[in-house]
PDB file of N, CA and C in Angstrom:
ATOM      1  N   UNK A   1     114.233  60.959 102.531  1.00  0.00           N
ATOM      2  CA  UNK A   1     113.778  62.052 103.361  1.00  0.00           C
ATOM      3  C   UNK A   1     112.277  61.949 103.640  1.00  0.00           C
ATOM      4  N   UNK A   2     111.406  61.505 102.912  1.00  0.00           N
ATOM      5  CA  UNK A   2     109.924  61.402 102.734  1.00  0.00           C
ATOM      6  C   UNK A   2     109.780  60.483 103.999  1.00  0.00           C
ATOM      7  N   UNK A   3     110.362  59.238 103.970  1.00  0.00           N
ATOM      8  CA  UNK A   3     110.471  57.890 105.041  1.00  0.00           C
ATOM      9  C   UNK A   3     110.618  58.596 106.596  1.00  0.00           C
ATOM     10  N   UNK A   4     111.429  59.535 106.470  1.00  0.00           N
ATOM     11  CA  UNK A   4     111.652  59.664 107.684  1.00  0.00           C
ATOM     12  C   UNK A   4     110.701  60.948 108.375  1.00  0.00           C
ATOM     13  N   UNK A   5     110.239  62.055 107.275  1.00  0.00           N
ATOM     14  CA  UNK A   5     109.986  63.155 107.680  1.00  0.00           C
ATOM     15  C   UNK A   5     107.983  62.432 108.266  1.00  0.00           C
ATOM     16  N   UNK A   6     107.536  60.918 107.649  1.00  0.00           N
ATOM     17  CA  UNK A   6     106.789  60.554 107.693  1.00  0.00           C
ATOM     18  C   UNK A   6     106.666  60.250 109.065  1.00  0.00           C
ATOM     19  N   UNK A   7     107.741  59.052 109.229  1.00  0.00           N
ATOM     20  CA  UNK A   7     108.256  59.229 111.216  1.00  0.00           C
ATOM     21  C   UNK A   7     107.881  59.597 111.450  1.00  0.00           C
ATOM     22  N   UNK A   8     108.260  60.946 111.946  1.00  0.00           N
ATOM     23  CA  UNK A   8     108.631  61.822 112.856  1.00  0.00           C
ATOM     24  C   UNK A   8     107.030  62.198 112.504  1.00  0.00           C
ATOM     25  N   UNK A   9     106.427  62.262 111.677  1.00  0.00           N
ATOM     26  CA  UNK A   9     104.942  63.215 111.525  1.00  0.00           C
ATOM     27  C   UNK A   9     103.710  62.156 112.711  1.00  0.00           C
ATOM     28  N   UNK A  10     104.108  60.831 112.269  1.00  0.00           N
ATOM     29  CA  UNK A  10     103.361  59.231 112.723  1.00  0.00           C
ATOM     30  C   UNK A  10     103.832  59.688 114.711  1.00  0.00           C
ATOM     31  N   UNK A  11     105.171  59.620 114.904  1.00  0.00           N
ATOM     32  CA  UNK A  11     105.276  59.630 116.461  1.00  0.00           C
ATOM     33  C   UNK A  11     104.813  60.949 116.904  1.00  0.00           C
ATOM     34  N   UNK A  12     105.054  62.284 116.732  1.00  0.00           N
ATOM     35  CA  UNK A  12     104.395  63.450 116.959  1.00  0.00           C
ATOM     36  C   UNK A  12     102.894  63.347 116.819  1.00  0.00           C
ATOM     37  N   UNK A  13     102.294  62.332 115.660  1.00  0.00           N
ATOM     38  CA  UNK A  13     100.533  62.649 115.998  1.00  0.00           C
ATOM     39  C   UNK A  13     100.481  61.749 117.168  1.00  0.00           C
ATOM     40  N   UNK A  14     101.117  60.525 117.402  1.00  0.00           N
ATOM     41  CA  UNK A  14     100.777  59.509 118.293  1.00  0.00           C
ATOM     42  C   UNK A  14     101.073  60.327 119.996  1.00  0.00           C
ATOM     43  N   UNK A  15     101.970  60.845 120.173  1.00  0.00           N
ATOM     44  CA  UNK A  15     102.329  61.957 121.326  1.00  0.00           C
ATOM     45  C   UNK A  15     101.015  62.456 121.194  1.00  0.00           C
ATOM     46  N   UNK A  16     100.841  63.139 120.103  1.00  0.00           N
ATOM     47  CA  UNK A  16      99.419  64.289 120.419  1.00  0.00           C
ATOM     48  C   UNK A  16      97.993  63.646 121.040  1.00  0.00           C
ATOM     49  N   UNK A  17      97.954  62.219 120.315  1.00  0.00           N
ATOM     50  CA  UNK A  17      96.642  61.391 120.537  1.00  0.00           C
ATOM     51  C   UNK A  17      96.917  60.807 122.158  1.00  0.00           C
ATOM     52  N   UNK A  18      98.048  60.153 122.473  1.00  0.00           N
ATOM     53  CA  UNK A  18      98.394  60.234 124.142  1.00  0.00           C
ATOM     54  C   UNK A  18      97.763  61.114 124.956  1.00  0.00           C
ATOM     55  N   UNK A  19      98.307  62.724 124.690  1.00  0.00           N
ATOM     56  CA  UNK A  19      98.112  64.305 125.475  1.00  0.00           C
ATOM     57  C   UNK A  19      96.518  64.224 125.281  1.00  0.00           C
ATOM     58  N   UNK A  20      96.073  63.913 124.100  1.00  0.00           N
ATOM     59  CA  UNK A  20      94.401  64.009 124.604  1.00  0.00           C
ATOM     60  C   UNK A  20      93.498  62.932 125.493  1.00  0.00           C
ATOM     61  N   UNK A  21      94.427  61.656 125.553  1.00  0.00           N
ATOM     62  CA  UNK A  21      93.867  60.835 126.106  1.00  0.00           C
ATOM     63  C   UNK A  21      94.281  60.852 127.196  1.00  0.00           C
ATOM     64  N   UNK A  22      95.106  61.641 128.296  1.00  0.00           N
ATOM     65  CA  UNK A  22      95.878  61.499 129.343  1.00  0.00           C
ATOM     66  C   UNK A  22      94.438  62.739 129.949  1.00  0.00           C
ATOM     67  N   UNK A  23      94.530  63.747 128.785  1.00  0.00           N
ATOM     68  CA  UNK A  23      93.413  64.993 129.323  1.00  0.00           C
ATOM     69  C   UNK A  23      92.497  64.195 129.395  1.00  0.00           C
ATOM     70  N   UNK A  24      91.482  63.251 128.502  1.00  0.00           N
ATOM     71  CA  UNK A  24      90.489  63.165 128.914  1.00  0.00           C
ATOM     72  C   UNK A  24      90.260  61.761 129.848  1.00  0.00           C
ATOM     73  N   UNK A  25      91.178  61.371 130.375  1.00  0.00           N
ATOM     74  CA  UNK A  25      91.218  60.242 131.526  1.00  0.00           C
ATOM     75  C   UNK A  25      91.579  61.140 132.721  1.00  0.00           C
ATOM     76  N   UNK A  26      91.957  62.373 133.020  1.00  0.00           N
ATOM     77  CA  UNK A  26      92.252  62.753 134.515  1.00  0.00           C
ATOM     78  C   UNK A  26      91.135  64.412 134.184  1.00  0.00           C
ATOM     79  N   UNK A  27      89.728  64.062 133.648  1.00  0.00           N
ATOM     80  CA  UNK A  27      88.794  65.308 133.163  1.00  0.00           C
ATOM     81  C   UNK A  27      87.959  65.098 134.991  1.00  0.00           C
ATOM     82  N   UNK A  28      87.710  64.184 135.414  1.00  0.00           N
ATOM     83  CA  UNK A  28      87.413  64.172 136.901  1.00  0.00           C
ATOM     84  C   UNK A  28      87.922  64.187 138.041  1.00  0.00           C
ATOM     85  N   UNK A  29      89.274  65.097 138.078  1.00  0.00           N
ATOM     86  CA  UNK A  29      90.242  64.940 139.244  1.00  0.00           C
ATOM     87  C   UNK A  29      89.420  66.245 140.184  1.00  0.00           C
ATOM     88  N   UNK A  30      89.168  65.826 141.041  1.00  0.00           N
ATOM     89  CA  UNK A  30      88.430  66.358 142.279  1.00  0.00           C
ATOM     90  C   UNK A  30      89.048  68.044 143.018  1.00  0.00           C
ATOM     91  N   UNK A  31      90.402  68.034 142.950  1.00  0.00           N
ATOM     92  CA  UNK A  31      91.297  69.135 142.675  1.00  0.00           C
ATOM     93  C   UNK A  31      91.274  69.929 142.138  1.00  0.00           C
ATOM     94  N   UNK A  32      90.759  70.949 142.638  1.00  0.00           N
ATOM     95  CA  UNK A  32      90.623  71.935 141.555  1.00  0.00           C
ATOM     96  C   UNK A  32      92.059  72.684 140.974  1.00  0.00           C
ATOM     97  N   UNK A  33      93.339  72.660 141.392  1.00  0.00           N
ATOM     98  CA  UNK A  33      94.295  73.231 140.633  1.00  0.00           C
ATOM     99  C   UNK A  33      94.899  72.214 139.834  1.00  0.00           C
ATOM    100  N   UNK A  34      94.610  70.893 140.154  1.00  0.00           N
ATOM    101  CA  UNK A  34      95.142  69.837 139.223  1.00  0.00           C
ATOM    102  C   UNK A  34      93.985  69.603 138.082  1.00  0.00           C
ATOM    103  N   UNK A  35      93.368  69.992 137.944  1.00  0.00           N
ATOM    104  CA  UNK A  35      92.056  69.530 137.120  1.00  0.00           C
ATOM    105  C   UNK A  35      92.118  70.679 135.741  1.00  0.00           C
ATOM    106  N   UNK A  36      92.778  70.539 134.924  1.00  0.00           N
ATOM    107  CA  UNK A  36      93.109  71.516 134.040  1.00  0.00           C
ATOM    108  C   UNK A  36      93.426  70.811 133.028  1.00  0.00           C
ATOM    109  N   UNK A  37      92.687  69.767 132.672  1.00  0.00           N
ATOM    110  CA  UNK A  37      92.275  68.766 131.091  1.00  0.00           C
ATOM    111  C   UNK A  37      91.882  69.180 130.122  1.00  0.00           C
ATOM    112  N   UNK A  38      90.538  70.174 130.444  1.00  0.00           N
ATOM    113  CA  UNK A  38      90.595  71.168 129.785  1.00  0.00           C
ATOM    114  C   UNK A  38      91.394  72.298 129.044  1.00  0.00           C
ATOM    115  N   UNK A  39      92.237  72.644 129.737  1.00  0.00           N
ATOM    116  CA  UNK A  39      93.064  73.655 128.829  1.00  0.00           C
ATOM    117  C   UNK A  39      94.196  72.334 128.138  1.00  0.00           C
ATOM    118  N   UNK A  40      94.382  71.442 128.854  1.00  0.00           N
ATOM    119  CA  UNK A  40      95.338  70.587 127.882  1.00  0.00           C
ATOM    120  C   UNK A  40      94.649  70.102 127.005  1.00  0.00           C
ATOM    121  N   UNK A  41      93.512  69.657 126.526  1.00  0.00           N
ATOM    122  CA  UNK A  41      92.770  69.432 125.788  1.00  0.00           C
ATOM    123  C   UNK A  41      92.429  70.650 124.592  1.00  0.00           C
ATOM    124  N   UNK A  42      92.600  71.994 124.991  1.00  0.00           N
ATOM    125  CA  UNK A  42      92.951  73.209 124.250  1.00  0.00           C
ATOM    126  C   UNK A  42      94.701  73.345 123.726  1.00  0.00           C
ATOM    127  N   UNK A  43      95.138  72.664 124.197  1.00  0.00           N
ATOM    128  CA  UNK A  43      96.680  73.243 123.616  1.00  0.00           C
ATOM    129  C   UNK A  43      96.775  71.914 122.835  1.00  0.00           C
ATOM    130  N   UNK A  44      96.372  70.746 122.937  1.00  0.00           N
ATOM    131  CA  UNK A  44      96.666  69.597 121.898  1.00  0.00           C
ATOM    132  C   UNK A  44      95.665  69.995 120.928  1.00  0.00           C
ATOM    133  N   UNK A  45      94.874  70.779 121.018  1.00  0.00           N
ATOM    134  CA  UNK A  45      94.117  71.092 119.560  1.00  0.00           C
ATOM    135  C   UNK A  45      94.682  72.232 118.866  1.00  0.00           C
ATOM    136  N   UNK A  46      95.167  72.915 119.805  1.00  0.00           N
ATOM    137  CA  UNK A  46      95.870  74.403 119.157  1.00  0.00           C
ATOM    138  C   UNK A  46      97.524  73.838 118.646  1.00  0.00           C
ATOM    139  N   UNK A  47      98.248  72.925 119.221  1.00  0.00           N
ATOM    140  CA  UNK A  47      98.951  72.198 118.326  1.00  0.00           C
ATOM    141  C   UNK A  47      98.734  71.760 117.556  1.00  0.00           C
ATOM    142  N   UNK A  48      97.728  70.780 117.064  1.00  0.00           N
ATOM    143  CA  UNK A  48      97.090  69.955 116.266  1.00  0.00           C
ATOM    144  C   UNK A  48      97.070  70.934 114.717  1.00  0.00           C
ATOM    145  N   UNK A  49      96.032  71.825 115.123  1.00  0.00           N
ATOM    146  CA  UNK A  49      95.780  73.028 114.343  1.00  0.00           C
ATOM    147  C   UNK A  49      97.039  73.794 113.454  1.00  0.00           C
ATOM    148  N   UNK A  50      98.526  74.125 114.364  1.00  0.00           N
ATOM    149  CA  UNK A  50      99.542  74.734 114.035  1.00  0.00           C
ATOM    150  C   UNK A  50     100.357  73.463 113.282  1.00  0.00           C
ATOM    151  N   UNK A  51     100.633  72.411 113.632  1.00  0.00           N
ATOM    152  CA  UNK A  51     101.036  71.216 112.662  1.00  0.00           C
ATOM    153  C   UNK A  51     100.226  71.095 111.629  1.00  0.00           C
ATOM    154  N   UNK A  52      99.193  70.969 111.125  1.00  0.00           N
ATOM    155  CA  UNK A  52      98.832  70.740 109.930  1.00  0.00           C
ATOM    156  C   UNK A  52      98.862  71.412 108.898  1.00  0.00           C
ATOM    157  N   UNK A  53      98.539  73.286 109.558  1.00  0.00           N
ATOM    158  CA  UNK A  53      98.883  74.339 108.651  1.00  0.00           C
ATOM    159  C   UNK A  53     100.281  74.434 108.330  1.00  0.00           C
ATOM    160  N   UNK A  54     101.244  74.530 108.994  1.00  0.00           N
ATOM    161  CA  UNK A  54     102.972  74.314 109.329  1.00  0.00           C
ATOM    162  C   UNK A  54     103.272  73.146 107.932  1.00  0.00           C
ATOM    163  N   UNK A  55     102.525  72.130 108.305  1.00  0.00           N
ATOM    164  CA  UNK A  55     103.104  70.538 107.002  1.00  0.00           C
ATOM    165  C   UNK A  55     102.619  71.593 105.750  1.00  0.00           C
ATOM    166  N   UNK A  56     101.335  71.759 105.758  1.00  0.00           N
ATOM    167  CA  UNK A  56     100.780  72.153 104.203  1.00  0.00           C
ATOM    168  C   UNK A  56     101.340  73.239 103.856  1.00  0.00           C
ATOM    169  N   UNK A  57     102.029  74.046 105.127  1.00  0.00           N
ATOM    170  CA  UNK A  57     102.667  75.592 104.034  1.00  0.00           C
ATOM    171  C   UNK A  57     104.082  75.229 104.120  1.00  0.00           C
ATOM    172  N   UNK A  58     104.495  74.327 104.448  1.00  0.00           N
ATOM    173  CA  UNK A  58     106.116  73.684 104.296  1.00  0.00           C
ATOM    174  C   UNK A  58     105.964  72.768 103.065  1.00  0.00           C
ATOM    175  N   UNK A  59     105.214  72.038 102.610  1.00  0.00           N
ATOM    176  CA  UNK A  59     104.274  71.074 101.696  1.00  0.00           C
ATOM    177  C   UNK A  59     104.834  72.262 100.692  1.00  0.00           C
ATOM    178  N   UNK A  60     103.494  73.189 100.307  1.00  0.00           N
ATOM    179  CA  UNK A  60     103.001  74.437  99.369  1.00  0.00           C
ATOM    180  C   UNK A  60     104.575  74.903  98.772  1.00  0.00           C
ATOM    181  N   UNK A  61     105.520  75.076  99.888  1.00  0.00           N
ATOM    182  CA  UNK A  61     106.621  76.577  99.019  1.00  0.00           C
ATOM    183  C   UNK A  61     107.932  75.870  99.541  1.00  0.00           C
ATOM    184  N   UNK A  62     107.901  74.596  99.419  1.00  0.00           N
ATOM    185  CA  UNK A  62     108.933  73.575  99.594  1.00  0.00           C
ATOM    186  C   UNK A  62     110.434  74.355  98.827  1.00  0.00           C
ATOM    187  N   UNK A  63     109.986  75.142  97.838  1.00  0.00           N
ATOM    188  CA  UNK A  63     110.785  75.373  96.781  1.00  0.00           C
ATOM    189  C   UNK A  63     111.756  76.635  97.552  1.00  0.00           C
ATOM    190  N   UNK A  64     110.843  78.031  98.137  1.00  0.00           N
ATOM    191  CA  UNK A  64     111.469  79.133  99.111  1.00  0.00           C
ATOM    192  C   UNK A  64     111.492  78.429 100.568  1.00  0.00           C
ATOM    193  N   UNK A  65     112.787  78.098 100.887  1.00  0.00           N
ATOM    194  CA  UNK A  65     113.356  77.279 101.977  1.00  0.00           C
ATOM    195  C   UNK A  65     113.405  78.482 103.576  1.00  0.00           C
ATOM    196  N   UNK A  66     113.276  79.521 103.068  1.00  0.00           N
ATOM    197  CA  UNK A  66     113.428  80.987 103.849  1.00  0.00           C
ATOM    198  C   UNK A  66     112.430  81.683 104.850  1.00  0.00           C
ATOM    199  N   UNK A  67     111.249  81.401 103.439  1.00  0.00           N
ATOM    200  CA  UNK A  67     109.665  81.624 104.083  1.00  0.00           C
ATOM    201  C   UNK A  67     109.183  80.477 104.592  1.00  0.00           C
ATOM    202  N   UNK A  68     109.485  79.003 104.259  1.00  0.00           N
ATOM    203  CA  UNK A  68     109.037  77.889 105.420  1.00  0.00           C
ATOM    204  C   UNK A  68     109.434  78.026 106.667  1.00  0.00           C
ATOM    205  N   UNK A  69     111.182  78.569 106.973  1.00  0.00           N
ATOM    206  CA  UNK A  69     111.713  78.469 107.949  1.00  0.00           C
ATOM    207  C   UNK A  69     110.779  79.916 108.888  1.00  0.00           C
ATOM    208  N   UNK A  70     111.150  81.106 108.402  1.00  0.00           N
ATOM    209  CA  UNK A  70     110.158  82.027 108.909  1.00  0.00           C
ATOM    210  C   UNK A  70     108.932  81.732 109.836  1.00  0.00           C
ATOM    211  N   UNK A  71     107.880  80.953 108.845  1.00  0.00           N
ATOM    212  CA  UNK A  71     106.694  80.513 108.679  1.00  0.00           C
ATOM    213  C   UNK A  71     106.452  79.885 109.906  1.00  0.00           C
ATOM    214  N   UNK A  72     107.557  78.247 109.823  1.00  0.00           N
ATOM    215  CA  UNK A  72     107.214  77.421 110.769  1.00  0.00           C
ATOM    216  C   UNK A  72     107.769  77.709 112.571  1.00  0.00           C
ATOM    217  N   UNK A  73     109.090  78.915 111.982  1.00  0.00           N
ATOM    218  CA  UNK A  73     109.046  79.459 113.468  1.00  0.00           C
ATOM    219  C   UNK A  73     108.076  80.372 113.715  1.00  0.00           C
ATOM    220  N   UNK A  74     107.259  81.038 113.572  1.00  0.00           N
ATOM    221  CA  UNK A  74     106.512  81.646 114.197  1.00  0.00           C
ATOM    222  C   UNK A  74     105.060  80.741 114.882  1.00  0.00           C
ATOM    223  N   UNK A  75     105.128  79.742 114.090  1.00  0.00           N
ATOM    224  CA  UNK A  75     103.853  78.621 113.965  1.00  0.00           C
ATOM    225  C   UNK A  75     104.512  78.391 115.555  1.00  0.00           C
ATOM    226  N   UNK A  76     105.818  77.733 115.658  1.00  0.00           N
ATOM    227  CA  UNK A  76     106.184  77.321 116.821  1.00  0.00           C
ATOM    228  C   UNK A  76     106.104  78.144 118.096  1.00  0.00           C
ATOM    229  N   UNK A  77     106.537  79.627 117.989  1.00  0.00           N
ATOM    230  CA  UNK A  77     106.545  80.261 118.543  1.00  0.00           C
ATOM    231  C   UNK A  77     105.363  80.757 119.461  1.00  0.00           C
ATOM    232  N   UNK A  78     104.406  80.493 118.346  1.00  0.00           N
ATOM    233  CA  UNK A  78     102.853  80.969 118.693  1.00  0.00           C
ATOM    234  C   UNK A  78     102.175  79.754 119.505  1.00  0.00           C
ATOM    235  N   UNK A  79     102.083  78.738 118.801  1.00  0.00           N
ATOM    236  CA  UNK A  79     101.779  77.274 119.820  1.00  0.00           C
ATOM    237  C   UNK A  79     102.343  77.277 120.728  1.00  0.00           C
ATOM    238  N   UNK A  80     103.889  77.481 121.396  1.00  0.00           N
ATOM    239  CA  UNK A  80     104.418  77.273 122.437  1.00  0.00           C
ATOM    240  C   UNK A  80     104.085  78.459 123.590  1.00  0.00           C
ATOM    241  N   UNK A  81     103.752  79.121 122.895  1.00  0.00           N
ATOM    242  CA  UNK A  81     103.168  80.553 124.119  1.00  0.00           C
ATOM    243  C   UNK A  81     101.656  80.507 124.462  1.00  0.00           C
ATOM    244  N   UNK A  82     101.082  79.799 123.335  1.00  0.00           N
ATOM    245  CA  UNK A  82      99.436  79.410 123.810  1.00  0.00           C
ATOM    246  C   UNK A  82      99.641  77.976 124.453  1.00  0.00           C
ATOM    247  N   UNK A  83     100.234  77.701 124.501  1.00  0.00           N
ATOM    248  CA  UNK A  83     100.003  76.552 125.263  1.00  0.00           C
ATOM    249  C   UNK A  83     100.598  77.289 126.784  1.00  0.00           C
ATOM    250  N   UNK A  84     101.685  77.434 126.847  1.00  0.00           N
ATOM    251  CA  UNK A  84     101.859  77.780 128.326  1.00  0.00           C
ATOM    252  C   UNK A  84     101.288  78.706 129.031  1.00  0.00           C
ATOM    253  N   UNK A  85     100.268  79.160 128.186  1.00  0.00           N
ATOM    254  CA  UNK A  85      99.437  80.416 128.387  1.00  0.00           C
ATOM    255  C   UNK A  85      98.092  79.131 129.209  1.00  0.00           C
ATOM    256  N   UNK A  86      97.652  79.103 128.980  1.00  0.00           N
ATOM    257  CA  UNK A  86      96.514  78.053 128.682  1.00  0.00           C
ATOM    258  C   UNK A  86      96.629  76.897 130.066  1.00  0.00           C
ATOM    259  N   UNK A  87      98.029  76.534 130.057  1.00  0.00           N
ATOM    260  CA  UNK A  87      98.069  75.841 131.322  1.00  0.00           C
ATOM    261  C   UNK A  87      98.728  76.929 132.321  1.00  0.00           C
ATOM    262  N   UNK A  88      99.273  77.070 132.299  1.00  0.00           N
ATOM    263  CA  UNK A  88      99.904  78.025 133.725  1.00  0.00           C
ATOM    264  C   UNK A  88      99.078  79.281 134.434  1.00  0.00           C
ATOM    265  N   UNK A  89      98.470  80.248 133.389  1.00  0.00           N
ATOM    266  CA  UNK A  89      97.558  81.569 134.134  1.00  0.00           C
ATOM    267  C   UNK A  89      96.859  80.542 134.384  1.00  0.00           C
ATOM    268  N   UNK A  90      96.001  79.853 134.565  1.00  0.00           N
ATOM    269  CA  UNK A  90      94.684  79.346 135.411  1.00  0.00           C
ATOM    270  C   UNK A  90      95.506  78.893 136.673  1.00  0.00           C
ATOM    271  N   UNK A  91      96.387  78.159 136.696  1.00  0.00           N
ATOM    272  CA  UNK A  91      97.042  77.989 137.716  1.00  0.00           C
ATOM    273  C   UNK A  91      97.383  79.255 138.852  1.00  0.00           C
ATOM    274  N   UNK A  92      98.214  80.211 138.091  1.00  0.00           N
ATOM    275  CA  UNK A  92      98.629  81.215 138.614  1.00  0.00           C
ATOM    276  C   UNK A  92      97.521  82.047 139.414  1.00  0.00           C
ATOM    277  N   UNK A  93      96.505  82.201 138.343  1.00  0.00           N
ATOM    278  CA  UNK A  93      95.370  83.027 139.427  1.00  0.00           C
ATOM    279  C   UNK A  93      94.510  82.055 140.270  1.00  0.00           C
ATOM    280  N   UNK A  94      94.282  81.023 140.309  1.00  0.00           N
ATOM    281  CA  UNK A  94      94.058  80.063 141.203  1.00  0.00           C
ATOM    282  C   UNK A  94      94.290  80.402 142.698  1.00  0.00           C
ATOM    283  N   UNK A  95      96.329  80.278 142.293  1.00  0.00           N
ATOM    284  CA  UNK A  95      96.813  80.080 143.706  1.00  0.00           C
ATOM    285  C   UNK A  95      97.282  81.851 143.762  1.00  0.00           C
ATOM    286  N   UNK A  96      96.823  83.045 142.958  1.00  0.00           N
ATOM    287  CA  UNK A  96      96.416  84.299 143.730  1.00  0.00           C
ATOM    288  C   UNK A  96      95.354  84.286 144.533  1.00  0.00           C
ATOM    289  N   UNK A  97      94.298  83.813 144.157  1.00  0.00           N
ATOM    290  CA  UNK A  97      92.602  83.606 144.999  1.00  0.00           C
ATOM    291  C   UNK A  97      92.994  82.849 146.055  1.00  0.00           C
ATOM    292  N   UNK A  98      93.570  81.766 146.250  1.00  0.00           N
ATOM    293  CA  UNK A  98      93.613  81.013 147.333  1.00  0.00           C
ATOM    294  C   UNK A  98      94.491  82.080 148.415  1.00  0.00           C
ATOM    295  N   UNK A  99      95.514  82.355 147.596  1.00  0.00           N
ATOM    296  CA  UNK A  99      96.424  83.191 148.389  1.00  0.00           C
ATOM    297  C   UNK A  99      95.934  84.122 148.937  1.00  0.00           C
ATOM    298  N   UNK A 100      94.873  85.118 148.019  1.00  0.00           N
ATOM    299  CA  UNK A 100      94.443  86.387 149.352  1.00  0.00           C
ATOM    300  C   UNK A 100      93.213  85.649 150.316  1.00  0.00           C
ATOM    301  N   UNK A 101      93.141  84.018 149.930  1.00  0.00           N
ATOM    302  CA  UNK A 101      92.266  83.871 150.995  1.00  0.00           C
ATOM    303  C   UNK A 101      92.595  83.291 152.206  1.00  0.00           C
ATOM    304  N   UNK A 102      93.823  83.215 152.131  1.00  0.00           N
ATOM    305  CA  UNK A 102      94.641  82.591 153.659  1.00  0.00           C
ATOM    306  C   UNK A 102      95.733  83.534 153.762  1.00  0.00           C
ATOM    307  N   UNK A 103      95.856  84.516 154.699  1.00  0.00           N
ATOM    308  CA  UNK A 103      97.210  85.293 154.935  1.00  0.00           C
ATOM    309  C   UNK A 103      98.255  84.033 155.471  1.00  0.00           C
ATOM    310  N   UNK A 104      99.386  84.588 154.564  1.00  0.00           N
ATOM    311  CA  UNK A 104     100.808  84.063 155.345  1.00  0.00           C
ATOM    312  C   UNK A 104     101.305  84.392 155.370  1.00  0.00           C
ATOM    313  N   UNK A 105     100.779  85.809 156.149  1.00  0.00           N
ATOM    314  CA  UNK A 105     101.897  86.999 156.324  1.00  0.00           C
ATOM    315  C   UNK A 105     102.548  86.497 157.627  1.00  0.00           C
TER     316      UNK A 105
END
């Protein structure tokens, strides 16, 4: 179980180190609604952040199988809503501003 749970820890950081290097290779896209490296560069750290606490308190109380599960769904829960938080409203009010600035009525 150790072998594998190691895996899966090795390809998930390597994904994460990708997502920051994808953000900081497209940090000069001229576009302003595509140019949002920045906030992806905020949600691979705010993942980053929720995986390590998540391993060490799954690590810590290995023993209560109840409060890890608890624990690590809310960890998930919370990363997955800051992240889509983070990329999408900038988007969204973006293309409100653009929108009240061209009627297509």
């Amino acid at each position: 179980m150790t072998i594998f749970v190691g895996v899966i820890y090795a390809y998930k950081g390597m994904l994460l180190i990708f997502g920051a290097f994808l953000a900081w290779e497209t940090r000069n896209v001229s576009i302003p609604a595509l140019n949002d490296s920045k906030h992806i560069g905020l949600s691979v750290y705010n993942v980053f952040i929720m995986c390590v606490m998540g391993a060490a308190i799954a690590l810590v109380l290995s023993d209560q199988k109840d409060a890890v599960f608890v624990l690590i769904s809310i960890f998930i829960m919370f990363c997955t809503t800051v992240t889509l938080i983070l990329v999408f409203v900038p988007k969204v009010k973006y293309f409100q501003k653009f929108h009240s600035f061209c009627h297509f009525d």
